[in-house]
C-alpha atoms as a PDB file:
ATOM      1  CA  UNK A   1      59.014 132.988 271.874  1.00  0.00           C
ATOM      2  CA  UNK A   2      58.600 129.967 274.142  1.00  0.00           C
ATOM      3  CA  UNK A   3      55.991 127.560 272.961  1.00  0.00           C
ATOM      4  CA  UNK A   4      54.803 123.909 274.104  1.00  0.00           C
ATOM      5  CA  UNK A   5      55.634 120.909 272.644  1.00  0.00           C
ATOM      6  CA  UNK A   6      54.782 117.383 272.407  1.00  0.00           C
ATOM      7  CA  UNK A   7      57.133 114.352 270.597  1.00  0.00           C
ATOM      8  CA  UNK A   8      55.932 110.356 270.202  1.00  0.00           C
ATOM      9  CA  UNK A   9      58.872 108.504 269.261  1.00  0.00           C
ATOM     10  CA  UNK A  10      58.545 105.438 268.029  1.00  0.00           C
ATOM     11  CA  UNK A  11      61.285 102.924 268.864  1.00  0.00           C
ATOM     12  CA  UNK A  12      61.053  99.475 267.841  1.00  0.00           C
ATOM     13  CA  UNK A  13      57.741  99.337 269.231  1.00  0.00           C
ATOM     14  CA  UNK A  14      58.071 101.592 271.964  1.00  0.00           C
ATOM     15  CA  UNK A  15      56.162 104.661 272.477  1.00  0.00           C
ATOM     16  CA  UNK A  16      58.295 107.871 273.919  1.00  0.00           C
ATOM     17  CA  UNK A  17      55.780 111.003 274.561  1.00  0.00           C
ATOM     18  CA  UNK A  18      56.629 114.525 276.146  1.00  0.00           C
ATOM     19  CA  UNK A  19      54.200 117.195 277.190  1.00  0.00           C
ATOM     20  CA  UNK A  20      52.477 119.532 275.161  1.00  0.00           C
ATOM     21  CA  UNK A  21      50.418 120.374 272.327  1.00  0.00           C
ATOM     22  CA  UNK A  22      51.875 119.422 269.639  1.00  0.00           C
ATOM     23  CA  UNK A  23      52.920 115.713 267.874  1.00  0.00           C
ATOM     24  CA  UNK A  24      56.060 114.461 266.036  1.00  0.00           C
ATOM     25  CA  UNK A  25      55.939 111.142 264.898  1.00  0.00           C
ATOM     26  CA  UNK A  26      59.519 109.172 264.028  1.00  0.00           C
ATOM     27  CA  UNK A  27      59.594 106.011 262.143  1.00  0.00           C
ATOM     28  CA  UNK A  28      60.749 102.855 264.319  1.00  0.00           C
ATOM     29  CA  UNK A  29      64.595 102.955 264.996  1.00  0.00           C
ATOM     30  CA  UNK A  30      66.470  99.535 264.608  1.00  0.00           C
ATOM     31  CA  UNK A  31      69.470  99.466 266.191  1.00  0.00           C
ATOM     32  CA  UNK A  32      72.032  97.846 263.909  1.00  0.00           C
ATOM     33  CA  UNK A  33      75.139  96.952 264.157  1.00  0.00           C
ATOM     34  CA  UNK A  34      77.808  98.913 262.351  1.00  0.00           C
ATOM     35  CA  UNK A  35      80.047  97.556 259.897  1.00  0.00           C
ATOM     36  CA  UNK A  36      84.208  97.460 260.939  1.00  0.00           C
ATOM     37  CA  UNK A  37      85.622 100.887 259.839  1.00  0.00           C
ATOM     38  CA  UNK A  38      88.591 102.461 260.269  1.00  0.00           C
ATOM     39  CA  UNK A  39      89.301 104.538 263.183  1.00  0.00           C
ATOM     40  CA  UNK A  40      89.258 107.917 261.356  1.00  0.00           C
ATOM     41  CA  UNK A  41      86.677 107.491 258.066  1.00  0.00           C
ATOM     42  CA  UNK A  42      84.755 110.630 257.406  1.00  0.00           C
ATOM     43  CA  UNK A  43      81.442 110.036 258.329  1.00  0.00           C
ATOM     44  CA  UNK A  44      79.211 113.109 258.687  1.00  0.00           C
ATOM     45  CA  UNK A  45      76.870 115.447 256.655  1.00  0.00           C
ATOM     46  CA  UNK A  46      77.081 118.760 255.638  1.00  0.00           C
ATOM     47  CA  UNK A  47      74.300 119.838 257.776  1.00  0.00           C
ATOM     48  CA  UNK A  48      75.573 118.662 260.561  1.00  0.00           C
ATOM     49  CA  UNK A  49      79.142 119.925 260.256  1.00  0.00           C
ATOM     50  CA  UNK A  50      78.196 123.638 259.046  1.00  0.00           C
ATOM     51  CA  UNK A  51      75.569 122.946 262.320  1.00  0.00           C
ATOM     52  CA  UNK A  52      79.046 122.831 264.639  1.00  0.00           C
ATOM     53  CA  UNK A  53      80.922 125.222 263.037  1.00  0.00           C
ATOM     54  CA  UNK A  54      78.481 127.499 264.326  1.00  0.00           C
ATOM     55  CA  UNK A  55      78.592 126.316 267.437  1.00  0.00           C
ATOM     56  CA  UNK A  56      82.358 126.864 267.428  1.00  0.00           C
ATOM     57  CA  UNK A  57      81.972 130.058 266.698  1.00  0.00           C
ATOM     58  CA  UNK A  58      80.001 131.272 269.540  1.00  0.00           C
ATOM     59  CA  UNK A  59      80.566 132.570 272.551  1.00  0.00           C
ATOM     60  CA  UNK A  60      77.614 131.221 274.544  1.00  0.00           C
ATOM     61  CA  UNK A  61      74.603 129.515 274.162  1.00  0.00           C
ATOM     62  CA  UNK A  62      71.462 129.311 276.050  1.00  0.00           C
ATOM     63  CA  UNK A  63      68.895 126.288 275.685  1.00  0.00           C
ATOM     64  CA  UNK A  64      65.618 125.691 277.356  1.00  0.00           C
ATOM     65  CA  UNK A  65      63.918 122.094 277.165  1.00  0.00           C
ATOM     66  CA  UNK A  66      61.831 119.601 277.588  1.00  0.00           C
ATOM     67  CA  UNK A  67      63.676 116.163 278.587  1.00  0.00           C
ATOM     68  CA  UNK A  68      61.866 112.971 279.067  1.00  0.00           C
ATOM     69  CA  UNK A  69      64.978 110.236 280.665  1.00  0.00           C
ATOM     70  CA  UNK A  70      62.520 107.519 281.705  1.00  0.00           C
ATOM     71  CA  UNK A  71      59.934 109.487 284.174  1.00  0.00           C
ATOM     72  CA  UNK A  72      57.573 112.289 283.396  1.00  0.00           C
ATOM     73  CA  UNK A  73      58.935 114.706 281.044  1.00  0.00           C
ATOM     74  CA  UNK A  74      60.505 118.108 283.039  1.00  0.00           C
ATOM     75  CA  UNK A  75      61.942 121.576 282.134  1.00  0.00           C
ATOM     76  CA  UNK A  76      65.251 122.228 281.617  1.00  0.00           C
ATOM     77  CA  UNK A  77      68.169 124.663 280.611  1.00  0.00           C
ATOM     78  CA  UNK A  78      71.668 124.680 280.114  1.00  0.00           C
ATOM     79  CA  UNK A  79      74.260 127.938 279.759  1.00  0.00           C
ATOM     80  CA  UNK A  80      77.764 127.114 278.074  1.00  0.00           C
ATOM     81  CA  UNK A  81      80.280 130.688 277.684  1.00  0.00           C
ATOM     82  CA  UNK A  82      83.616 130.234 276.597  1.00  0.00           C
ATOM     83  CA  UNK A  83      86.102 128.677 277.249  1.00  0.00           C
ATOM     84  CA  UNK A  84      84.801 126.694 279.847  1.00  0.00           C
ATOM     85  CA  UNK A  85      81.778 127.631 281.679  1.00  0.00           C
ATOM     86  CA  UNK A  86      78.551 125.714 282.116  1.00  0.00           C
ATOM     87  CA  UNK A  87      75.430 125.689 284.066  1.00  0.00           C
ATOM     88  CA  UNK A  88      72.886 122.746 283.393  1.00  0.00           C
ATOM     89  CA  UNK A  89      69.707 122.551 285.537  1.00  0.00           C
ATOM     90  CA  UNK A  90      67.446 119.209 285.094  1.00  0.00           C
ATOM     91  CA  UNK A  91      65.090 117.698 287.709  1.00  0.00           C
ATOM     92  CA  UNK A  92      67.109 114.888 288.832  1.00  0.00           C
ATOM     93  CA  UNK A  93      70.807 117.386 288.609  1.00  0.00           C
ATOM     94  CA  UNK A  94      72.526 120.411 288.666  1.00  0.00           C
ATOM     95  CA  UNK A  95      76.113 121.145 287.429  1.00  0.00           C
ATOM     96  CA  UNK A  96      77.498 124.365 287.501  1.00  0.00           C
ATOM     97  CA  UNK A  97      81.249 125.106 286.114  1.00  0.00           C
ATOM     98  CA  UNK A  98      83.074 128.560 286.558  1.00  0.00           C
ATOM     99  CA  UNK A  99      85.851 127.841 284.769  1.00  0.00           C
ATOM    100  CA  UNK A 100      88.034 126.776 287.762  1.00  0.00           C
ATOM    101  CA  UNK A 101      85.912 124.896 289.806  1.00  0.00           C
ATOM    102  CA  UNK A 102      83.065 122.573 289.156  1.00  0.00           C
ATOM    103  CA  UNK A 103      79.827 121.214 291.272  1.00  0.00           C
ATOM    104  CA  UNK A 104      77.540 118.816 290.949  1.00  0.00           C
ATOM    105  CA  UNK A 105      74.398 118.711 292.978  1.00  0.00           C
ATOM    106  CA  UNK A 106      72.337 115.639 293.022  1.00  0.00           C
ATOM    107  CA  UNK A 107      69.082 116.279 293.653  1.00  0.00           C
ATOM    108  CA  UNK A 108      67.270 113.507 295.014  1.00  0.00           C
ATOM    109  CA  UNK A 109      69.581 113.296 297.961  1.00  0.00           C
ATOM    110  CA  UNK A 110      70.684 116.948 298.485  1.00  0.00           C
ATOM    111  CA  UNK A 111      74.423 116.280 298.128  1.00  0.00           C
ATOM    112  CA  UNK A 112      76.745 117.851 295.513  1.00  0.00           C
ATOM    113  CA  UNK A 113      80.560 117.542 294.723  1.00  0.00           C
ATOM    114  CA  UNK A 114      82.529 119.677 294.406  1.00  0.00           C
ATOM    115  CA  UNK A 115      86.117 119.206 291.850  1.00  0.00           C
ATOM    116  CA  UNK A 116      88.401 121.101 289.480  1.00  0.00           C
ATOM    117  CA  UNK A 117      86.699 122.547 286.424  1.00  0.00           C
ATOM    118  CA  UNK A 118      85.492 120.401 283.530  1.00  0.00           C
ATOM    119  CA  UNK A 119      83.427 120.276 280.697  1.00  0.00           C
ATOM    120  CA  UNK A 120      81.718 116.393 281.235  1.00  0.00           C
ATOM    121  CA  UNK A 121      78.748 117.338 282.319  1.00  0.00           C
ATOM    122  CA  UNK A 122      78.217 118.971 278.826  1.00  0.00           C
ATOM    123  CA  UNK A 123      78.969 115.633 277.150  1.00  0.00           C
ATOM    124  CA  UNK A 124      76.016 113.794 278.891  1.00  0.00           C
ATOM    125  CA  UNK A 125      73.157 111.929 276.580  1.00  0.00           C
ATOM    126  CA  UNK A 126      70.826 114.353 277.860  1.00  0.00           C
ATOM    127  CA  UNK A 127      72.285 117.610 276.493  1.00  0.00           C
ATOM    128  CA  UNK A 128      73.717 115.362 273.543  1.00  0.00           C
ATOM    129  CA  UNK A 129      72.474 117.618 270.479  1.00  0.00           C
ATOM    130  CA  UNK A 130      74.775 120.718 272.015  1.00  0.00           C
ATOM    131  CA  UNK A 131      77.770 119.337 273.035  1.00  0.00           C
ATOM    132  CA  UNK A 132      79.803 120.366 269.778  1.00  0.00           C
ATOM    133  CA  UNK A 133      79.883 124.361 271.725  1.00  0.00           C
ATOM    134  CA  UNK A 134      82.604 122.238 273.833  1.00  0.00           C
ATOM    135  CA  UNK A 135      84.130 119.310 271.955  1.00  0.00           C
ATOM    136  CA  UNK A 136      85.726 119.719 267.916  1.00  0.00           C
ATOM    137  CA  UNK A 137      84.437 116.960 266.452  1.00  0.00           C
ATOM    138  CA  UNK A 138      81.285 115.990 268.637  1.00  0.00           C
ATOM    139  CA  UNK A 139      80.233 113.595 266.093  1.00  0.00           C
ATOM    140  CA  UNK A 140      83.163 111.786 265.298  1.00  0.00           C
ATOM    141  CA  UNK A 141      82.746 108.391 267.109  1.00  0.00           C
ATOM    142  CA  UNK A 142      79.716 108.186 264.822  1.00  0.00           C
ATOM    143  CA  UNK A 143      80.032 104.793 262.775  1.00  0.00           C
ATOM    144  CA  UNK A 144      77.269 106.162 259.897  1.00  0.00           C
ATOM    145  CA  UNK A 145      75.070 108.650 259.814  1.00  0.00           C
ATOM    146  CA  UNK A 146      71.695 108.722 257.794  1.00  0.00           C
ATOM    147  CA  UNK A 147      69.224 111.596 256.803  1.00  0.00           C
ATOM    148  CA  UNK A 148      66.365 110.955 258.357  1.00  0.00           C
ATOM    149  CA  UNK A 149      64.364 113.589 256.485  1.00  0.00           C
ATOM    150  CA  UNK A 150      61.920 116.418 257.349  1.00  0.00           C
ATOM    151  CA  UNK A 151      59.966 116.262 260.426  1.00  0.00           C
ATOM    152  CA  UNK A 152      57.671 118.458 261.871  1.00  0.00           C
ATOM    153  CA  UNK A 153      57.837 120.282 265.517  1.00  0.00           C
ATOM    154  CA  UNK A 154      55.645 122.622 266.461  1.00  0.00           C
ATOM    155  CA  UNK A 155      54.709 124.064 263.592  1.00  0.00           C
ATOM    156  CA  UNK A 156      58.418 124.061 262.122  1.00  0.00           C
ATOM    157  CA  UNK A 157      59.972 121.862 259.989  1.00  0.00           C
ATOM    158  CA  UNK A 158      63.347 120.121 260.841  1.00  0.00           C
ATOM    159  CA  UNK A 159      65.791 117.843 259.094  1.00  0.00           C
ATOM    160  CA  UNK A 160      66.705 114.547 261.202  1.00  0.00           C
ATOM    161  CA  UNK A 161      69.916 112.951 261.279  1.00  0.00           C
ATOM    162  CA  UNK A 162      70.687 109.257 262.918  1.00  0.00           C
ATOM    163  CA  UNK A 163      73.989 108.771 264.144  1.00  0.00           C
ATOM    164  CA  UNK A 164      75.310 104.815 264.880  1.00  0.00           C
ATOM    165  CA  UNK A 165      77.280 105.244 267.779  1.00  0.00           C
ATOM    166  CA  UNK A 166      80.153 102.555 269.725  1.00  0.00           C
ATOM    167  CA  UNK A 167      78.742 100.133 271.767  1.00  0.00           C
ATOM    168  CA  UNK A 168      75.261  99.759 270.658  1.00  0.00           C
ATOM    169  CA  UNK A 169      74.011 103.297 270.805  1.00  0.00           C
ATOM    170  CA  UNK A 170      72.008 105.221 268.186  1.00  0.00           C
ATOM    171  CA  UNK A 171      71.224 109.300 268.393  1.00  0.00           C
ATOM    172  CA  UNK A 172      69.008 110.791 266.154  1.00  0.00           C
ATOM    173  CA  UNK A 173      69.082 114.825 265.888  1.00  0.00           C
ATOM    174  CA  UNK A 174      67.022 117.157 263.924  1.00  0.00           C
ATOM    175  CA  UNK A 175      68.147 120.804 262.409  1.00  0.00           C
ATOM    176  CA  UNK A 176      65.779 123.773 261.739  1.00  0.00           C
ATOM    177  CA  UNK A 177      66.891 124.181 258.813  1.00  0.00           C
ATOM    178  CA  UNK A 178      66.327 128.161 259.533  1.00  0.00           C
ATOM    179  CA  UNK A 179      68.890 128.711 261.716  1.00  0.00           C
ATOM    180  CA  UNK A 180      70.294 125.700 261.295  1.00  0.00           C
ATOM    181  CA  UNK A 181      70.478 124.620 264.827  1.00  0.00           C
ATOM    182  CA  UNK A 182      69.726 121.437 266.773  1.00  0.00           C
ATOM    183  CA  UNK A 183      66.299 121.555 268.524  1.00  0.00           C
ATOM    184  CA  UNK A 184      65.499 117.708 269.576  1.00  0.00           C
ATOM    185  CA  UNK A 185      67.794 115.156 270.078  1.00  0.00           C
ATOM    186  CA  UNK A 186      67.229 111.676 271.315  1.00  0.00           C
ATOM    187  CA  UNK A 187      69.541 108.775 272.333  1.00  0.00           C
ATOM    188  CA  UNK A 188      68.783 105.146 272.804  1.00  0.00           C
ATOM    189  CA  UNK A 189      71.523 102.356 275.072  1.00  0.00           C
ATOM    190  CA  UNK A 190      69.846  99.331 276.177  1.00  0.00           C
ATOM    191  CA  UNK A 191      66.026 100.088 275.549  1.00  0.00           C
ATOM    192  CA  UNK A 192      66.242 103.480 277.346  1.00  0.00           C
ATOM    193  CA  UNK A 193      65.691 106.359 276.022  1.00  0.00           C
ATOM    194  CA  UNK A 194      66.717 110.238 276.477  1.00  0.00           C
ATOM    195  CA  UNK A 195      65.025 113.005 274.333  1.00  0.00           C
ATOM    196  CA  UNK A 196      65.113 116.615 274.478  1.00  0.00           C
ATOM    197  CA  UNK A 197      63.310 118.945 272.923  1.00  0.00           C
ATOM    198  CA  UNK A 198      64.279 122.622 272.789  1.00  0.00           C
ATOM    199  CA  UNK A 199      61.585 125.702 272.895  1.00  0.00           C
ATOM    200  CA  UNK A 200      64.410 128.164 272.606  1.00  0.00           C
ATOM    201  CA  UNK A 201      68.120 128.034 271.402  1.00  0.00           C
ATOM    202  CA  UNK A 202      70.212 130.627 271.138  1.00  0.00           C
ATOM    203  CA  UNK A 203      73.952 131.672 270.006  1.00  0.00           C
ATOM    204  CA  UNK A 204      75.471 134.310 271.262  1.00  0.00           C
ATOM    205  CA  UNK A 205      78.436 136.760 270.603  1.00  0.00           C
ATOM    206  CA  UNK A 206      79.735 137.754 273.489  1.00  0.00           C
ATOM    207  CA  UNK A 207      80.448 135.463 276.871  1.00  0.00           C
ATOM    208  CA  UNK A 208      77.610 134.808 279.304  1.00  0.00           C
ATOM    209  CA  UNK A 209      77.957 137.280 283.009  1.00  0.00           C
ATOM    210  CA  UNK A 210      79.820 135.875 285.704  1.00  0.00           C
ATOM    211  CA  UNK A 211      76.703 135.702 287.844  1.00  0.00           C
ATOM    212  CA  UNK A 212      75.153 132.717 285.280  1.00  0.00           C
ATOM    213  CA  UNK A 213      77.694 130.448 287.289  1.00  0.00           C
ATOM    214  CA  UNK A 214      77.958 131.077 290.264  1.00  0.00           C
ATOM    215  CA  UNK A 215      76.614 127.782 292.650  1.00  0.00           C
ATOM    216  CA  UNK A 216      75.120 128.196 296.110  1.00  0.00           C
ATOM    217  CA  UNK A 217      73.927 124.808 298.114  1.00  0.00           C
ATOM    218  CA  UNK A 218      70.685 124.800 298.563  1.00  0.00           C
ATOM    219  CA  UNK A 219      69.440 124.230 302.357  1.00  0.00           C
ATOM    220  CA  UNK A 220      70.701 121.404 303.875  1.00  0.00           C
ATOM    221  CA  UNK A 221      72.891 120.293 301.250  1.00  0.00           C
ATOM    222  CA  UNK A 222      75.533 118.044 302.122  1.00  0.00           C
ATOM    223  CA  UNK A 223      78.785 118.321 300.296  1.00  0.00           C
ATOM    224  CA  UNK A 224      80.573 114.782 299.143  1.00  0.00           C
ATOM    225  CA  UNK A 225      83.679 113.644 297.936  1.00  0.00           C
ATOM    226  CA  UNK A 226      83.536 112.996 294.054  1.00  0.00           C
ATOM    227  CA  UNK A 227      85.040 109.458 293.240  1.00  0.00           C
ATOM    228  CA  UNK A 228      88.273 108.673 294.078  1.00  0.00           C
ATOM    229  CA  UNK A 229      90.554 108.422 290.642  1.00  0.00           C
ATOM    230  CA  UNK A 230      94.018 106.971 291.055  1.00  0.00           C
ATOM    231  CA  UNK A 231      96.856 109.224 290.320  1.00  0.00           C
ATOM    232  CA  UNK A 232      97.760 107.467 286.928  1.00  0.00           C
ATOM    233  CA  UNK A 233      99.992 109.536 285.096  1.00  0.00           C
ATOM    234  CA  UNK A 234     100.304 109.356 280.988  1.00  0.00           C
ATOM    235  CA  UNK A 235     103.833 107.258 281.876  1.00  0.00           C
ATOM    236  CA  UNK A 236     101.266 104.382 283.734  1.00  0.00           C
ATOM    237  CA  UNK A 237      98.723 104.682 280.125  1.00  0.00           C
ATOM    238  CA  UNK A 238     101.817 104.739 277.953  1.00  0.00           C
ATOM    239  CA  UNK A 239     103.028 101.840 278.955  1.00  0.00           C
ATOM    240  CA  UNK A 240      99.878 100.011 277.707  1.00  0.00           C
ATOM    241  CA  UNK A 241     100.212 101.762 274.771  1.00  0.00           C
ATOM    242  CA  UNK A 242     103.569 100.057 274.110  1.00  0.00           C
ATOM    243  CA  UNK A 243     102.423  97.065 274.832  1.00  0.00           C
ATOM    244  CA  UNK A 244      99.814  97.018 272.212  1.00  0.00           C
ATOM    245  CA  UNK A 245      99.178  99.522 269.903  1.00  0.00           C
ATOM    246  CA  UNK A 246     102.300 100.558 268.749  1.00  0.00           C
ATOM    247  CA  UNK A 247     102.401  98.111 266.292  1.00  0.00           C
ATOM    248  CA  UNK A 248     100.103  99.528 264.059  1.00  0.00           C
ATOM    249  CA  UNK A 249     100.297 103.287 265.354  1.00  0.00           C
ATOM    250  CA  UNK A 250     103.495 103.802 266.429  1.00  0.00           C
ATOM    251  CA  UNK A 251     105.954 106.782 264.517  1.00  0.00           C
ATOM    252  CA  UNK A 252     106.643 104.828 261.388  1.00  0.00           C
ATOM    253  CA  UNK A 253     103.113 102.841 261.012  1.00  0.00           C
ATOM    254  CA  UNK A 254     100.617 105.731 262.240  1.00  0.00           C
ATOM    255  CA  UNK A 255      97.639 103.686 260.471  1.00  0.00           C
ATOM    256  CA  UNK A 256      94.486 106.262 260.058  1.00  0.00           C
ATOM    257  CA  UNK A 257      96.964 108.763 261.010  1.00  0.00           C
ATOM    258  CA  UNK A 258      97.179 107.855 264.220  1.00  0.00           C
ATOM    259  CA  UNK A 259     100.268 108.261 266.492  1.00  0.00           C
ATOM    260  CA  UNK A 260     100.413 106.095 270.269  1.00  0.00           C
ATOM    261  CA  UNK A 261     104.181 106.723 270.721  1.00  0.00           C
ATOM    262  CA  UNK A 262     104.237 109.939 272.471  1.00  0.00           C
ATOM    263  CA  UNK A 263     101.908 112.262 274.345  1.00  0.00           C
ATOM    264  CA  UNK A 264     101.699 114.905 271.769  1.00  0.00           C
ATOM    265  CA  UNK A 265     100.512 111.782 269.318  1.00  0.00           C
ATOM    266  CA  UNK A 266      97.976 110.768 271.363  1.00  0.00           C
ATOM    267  CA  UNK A 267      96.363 114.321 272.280  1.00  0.00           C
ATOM    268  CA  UNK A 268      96.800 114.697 268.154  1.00  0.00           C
ATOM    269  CA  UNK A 269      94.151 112.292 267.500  1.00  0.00           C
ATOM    270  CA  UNK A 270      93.629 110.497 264.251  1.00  0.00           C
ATOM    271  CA  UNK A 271      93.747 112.449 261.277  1.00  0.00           C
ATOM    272  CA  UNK A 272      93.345 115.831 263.631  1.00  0.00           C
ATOM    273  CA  UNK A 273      89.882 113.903 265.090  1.00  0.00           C
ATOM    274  CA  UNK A 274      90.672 113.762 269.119  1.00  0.00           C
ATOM    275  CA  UNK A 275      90.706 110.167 270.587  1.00  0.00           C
ATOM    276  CA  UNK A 276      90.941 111.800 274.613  1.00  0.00           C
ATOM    277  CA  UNK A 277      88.444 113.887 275.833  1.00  0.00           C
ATOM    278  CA  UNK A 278      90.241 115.132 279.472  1.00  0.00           C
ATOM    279  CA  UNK A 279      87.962 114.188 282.541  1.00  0.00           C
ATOM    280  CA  UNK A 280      85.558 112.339 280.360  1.00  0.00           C
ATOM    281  CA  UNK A 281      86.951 108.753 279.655  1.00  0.00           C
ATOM    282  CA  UNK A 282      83.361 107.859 278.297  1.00  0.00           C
ATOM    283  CA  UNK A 283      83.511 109.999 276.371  1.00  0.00           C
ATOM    284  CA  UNK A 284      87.124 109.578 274.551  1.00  0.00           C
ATOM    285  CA  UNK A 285      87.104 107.213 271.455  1.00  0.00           C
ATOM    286  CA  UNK A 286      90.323 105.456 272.476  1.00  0.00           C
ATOM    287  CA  UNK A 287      88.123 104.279 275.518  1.00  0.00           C
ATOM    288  CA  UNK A 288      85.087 103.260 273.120  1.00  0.00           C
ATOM    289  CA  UNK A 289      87.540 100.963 270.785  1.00  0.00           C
ATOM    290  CA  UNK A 290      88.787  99.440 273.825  1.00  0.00           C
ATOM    291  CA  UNK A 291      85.677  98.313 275.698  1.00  0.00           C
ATOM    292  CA  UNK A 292      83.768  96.970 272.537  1.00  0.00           C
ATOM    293  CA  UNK A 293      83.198  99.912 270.247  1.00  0.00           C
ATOM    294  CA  UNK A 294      83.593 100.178 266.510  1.00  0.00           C
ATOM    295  CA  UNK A 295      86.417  99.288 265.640  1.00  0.00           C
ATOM    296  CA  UNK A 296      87.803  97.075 267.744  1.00  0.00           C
ATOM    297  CA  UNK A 297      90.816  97.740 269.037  1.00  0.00           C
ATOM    298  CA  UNK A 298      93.550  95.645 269.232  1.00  0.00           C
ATOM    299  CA  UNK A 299      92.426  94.126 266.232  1.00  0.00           C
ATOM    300  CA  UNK A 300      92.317  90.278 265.892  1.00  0.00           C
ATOM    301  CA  UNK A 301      92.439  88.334 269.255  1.00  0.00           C
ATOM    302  CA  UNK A 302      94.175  90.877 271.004  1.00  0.00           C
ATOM    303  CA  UNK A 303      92.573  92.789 273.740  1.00  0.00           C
ATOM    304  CA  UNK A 304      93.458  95.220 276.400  1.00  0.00           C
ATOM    305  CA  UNK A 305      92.689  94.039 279.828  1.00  0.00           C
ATOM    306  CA  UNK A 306      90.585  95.308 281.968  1.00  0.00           C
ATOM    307  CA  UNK A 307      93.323  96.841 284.572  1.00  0.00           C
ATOM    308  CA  UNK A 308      95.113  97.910 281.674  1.00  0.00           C
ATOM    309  CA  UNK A 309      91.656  99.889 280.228  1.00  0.00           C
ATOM    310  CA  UNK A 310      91.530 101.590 283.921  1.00  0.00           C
ATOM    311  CA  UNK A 311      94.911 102.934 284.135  1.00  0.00           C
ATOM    312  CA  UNK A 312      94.372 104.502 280.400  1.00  0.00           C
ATOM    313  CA  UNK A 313      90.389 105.890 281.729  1.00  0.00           C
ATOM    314  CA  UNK A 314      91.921 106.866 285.202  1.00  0.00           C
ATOM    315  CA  UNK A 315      94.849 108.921 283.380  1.00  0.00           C
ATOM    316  CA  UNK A 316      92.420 110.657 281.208  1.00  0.00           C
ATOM    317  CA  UNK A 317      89.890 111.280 284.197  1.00  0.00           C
ATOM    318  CA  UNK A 318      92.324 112.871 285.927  1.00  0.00           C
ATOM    319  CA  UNK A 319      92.940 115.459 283.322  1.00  0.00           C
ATOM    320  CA  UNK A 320      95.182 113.360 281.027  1.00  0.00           C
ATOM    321  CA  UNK A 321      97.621 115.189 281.606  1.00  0.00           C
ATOM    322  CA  UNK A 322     101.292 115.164 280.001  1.00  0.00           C
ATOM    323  CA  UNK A 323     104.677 113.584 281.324  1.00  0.00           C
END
């Protein structure tokens, strides 16, 4: 049953407010910074991992929301099937995936792109709570995570969780504890703020109809080249690798499990956690360590430059693909 709902959030001193009848108050957030940890410590909560596993288990899920992203709050829904469908309608966007191709229709100016099919969209701060139906480990660049406690929404109580996140961010997402899935989620980079707050979520068993993905322009729409990404291959991002990672996660070192020497190392992860997410540089943790995240990576005075970060993002946004 669909039903209204209202959220203040209170973030160090800043008042966040959707539409509807009913009030959730959150203690102020301080955003603080995370202590150096190693690349793959275990930082989660039962809640939250037994919350993904049943998103991995699924075949689709369906979400309708309320998102306030710094304008009047707005109604939303998103569609994920296996293995990699999508459909996620906001005011500002729409992005549509039928497993071979994907578009992306901006709204304001009535132009959409149109590119090979990928799950990034899904990984955006505004669907943030549900991106685990796509990604392994969705929390694993999380620094620390700490219970938050029961809330109420709408009549229902919920168990909050906030996640430190790489450069600066904090999410904070709350579990009805009754189906133990993720109805509100809210981010905060930089003083902004991105909350959504789900009416109805549901898991299903079987894959979503073809029909749920299929995109047609609207009137007028003007179709756009997506951003041009260089044609790096993993030889171009393995060379930076060489030249400075391999000295603490090459074959023989591997510290936190971690291997840089090889393709198959890299797409391994550390300690089975994945460090690339293909088409999503932002996204991928080797990114994050390399552009100020927790840990820093190199360690010491080392540091990647910034052509040499581009030529690892513009391999992986082109599919990171293997030699």
């Amino acid at each position: 049953r669909s039903h209204r709902i209202s959220v203040t959030f209170n973030v160090s001193g800043n008042v966040y407010r959707s539409a509807g009848g009913f009030l959730l108050k959150l203690a102020a957030v301080s955003v603080i910074a995370a202590a150096v940890v190693a690349m793959a410590a275990r930082v989660g909560d039962p809640a939250l991992d037994a919350y993904t596993a049943k998103l991995q288990a699924a075949k689709s899920l369906t979400v309708e929301f309320t998102l306030a992203a710094g304008g009047p709050p707005s109604k939303s829904t998103l569609a994920y099937s296996s293995p990699n469908r999508l459909r996620i309608e906001t005011a500002t966007r729409l992005a549509v995936s039928d497993g071979t191709t994907l578009w992306v229709l901006n709204k304001a100016d009535n132009t959409y792109t149109q590119s090979p099919a990928g799950t990034g969209p899904a990984l955006a701060d505004d669907v943030y709570a549900w991106r685990g139906f796509f990604v392994k480990a969705p929390f694993a660049d999380a620094t620390d995570v700490t219970p938050l406690g029961k809330k109420t929404v709408g009549g229902v109580e919920v168990n909050g969780f906030k996640l430190s996140l790489p450069n600066g961010k904090t999410a904070s997402v709350f579990i009805n504890p009754s189906d133990g899935l993720a109805h509100v989620s809210q981010l905060l980079s930089n003083g902004n703020s991105t909350t959504a707050i789900a009416s109805k979520v549901e898991l299903g068993e079987a894959p979503l109809p073809d029909s749920t993905f299929m995109f047609t322009p609207p009137d007028g729409a003007k179709k756009i080249e997506p951003p041009v990404i260089s044609a790096a291959s993993f030889a171009s991002a393995e060379a930076v690798f060489k030249q400075h990672c391999l000295g603490c996660h090459g074959t023989e070192t591997k510290k936190a499990g971690l291997d840089l020497s090889s393709y198959d190392g890299v797409m391994a992860g550390a300690r089975g956690r994945p460090i690339v997410v293909a088409g999503d540089p932002a996204n991928s943790k080797v990114i994050q360590v390399l552009t100020g995240g927790t840990p820093k990576m190199p360690p010491g005075d080392d540091t990647v430059s910034t052509d040499g970060v581009k030529t690892i993002s513009d391999w992986i946004q082109a599919g990171a693909k293997g030699p």
